[in-house]
N, C-alpha and C. Protein backbone atom coordinates (compact mmCIF):
# COMPACT_ATOMS: atom_id res chain seq x y z
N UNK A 1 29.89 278.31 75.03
CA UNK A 1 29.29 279.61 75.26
C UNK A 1 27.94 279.41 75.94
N UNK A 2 27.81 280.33 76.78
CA UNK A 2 26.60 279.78 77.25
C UNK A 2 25.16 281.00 76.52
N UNK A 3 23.98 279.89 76.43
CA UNK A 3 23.13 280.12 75.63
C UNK A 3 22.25 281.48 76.30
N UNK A 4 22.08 282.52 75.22
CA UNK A 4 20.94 283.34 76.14
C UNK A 4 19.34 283.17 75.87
N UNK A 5 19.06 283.58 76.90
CA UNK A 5 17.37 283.25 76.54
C UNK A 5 16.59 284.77 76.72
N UNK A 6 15.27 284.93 76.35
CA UNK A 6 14.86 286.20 76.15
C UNK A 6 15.05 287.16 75.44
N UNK A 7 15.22 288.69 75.89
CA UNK A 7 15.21 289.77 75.07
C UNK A 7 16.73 289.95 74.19
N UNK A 8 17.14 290.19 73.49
CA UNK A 8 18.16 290.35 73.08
C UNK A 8 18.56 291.91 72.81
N UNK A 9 18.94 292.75 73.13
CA UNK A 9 18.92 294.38 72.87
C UNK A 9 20.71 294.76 73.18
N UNK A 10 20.24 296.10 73.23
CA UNK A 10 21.72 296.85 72.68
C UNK A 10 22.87 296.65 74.05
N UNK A 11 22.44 296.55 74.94
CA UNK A 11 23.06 296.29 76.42
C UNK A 11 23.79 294.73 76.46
N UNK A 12 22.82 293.89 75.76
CA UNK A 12 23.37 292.30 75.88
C UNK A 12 24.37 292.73 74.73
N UNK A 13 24.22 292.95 73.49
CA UNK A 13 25.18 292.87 72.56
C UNK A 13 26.03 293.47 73.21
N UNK A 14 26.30 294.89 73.34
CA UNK A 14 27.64 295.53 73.99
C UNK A 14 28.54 294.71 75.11
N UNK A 15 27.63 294.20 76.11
CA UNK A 15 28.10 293.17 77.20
C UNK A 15 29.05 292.02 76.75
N UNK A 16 28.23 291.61 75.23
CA UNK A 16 29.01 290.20 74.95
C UNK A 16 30.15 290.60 74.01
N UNK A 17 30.18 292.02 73.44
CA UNK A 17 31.29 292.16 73.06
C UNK A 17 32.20 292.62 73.86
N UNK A 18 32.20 293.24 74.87
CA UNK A 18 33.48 293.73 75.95
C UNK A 18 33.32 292.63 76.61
N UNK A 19 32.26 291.51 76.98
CA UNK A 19 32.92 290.43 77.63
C UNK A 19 33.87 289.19 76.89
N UNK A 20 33.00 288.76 75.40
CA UNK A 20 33.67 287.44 75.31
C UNK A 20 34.42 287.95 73.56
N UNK A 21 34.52 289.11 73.49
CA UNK A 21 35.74 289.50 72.32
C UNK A 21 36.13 290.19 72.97
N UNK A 22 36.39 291.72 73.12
CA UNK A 22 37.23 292.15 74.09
C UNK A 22 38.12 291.79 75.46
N UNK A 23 37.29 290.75 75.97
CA UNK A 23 37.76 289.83 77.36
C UNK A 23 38.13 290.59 78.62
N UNK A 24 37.20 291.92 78.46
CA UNK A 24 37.37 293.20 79.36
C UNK A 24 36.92 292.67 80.89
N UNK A 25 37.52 292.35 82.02
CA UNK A 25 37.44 291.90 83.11
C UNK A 25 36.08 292.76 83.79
N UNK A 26 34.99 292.11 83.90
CA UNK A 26 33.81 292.81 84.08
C UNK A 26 32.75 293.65 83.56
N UNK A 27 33.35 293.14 81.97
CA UNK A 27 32.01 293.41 81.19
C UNK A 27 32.36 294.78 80.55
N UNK A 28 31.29 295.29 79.72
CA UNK A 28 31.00 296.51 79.36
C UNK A 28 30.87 297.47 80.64
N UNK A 29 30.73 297.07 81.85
CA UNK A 29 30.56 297.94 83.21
C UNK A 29 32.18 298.15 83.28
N UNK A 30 33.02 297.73 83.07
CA UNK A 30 33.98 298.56 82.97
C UNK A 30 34.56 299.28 82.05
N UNK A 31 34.16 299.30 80.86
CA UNK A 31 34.81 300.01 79.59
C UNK A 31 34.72 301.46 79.86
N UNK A 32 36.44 301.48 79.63
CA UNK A 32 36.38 303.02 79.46
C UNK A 32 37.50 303.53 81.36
N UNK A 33 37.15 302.31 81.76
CA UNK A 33 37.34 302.41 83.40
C UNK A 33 39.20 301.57 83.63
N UNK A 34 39.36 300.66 82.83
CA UNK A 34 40.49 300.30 82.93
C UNK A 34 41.50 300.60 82.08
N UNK A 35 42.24 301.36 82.89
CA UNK A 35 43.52 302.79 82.28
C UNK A 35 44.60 301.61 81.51
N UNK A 36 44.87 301.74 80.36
CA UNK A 36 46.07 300.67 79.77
C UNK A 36 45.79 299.55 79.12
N UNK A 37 44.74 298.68 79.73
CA UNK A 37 43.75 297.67 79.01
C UNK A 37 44.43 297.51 77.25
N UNK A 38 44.36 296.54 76.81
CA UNK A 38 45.19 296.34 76.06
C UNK A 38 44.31 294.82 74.99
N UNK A 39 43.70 294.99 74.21
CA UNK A 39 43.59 293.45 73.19
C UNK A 39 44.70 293.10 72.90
N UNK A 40 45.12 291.10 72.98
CA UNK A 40 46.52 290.56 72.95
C UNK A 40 46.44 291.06 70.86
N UNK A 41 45.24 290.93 70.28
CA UNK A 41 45.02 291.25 69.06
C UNK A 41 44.75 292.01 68.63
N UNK A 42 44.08 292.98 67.73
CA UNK A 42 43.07 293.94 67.61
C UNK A 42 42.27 293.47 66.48
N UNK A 43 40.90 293.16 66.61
CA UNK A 43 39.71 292.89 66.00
C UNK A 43 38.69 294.18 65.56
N UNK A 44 38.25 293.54 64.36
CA UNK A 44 37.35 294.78 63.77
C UNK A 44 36.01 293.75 63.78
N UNK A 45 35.02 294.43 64.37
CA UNK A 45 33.85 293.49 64.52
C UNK A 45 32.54 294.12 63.10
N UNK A 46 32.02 293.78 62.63
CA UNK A 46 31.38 294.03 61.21
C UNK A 46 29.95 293.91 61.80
N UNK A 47 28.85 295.19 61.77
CA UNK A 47 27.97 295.57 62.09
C UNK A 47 26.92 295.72 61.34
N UNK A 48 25.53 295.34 60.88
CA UNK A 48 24.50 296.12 60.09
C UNK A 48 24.05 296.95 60.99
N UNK A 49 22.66 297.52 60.21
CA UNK A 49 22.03 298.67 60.78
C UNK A 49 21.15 298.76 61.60
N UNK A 50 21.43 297.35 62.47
CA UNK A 50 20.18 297.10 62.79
C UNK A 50 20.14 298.13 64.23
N UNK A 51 19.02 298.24 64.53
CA UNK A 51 18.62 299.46 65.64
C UNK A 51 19.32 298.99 67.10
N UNK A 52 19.59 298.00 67.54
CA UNK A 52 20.32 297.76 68.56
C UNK A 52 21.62 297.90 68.46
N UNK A 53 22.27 297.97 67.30
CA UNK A 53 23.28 298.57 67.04
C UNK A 53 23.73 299.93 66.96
N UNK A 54 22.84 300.82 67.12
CA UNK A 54 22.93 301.85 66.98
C UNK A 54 22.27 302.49 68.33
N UNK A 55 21.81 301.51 69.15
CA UNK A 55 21.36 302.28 70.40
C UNK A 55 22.14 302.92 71.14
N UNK A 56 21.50 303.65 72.32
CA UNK A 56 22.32 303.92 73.23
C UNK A 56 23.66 303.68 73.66
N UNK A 57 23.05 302.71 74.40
CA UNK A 57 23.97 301.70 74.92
C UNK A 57 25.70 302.15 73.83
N UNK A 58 25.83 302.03 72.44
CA UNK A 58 26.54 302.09 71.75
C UNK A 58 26.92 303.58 71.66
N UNK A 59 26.36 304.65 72.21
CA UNK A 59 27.05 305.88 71.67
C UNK A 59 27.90 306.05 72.45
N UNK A 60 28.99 306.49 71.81
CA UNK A 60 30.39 306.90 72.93
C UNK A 60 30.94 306.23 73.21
N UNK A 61 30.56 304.74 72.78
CA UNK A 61 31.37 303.31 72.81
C UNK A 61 32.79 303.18 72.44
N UNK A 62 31.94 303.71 70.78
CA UNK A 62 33.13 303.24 69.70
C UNK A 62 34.06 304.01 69.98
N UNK A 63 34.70 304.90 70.51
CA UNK A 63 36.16 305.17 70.77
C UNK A 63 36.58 304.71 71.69
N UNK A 64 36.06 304.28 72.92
CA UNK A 64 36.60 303.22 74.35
C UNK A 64 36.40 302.34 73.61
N UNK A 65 36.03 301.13 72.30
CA UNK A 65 36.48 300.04 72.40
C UNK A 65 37.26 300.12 71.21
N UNK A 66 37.71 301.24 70.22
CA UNK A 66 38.96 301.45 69.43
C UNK A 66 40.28 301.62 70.73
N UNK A 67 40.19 301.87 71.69
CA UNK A 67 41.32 302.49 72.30
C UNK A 67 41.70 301.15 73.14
N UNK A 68 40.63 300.05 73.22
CA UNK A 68 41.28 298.95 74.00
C UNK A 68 41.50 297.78 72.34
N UNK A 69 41.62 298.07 71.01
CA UNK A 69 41.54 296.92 70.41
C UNK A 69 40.39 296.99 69.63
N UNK A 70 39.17 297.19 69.85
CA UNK A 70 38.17 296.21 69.15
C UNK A 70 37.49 297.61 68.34
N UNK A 71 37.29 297.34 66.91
CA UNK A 71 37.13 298.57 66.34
C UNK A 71 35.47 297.94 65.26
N UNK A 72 34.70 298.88 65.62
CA UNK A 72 33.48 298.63 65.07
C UNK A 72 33.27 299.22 63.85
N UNK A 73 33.10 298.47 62.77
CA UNK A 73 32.50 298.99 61.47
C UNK A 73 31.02 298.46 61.28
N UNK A 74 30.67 298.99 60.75
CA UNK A 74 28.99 299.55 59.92
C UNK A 74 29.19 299.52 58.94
N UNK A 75 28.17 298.56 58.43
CA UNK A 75 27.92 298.08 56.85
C UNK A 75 27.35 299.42 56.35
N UNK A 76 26.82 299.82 55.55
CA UNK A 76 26.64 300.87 54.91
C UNK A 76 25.16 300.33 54.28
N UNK A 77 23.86 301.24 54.76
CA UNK A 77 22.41 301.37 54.76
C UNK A 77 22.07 300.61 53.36
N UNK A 78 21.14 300.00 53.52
CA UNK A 78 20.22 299.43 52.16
C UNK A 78 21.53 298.48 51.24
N UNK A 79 22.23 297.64 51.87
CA UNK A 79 22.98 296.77 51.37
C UNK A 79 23.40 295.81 51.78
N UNK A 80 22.05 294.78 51.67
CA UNK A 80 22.28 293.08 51.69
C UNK A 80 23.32 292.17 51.11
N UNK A 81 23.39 292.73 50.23
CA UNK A 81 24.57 291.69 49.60
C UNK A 81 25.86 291.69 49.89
N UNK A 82 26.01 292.61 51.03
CA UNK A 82 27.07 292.74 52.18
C UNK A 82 27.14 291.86 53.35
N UNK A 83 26.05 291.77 53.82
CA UNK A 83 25.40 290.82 54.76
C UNK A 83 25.15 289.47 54.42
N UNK A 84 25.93 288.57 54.71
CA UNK A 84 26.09 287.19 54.23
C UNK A 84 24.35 286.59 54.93
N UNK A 85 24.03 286.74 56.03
CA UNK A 85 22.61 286.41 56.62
C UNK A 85 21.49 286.84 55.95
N UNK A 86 21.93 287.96 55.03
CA UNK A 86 20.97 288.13 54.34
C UNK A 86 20.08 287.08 53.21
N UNK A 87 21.51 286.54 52.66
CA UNK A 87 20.61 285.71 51.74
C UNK A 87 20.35 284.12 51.86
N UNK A 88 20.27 283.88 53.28
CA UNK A 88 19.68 282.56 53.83
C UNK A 88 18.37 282.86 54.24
């Protein structure tokens, strides 16, 4: 995988999920754009609350990437002990 450097925000996350889990041919710039698109699997990707998760970038997502496969859940507010990163 190749390493990123710098800012990390709601645009890179979305990108790296329609690019390297979804495997959407051109990124998050096409979601939503390729009619039939299809995951060989369907993946549920597990989310906290954190604010880049909830940006922009993400509204109106989550049903173009339920409809190709990849279905986003949200941990549920003020609960670490859900979050395995939490207690490292």
């Amino acid at each position: 995988m190749d390493h990123c450097r710098g800012k990390v925000d709601a645009e890179l996350v979305l990108d790296f999920v329609c690019t390297h889990i979804a495997r959407l041919p051109g990124g998050a710039d096409s979601l939503g754009a390729l009619s039939g698109f299809q995951r060989h699997r369907p993946c549920t990707i597990v989310l906290d609350n954190a604010s880049i998760h909830h940006a922009q970038p993400f509204k109106g997502r989550r049903e173009e990437l339920a409809d190709i496969g990849v279905r986003l859940f949200y941990l549920p507010p003020r609960s670490p002990e859900l979050n395995g990163i939490e207690c490292v």
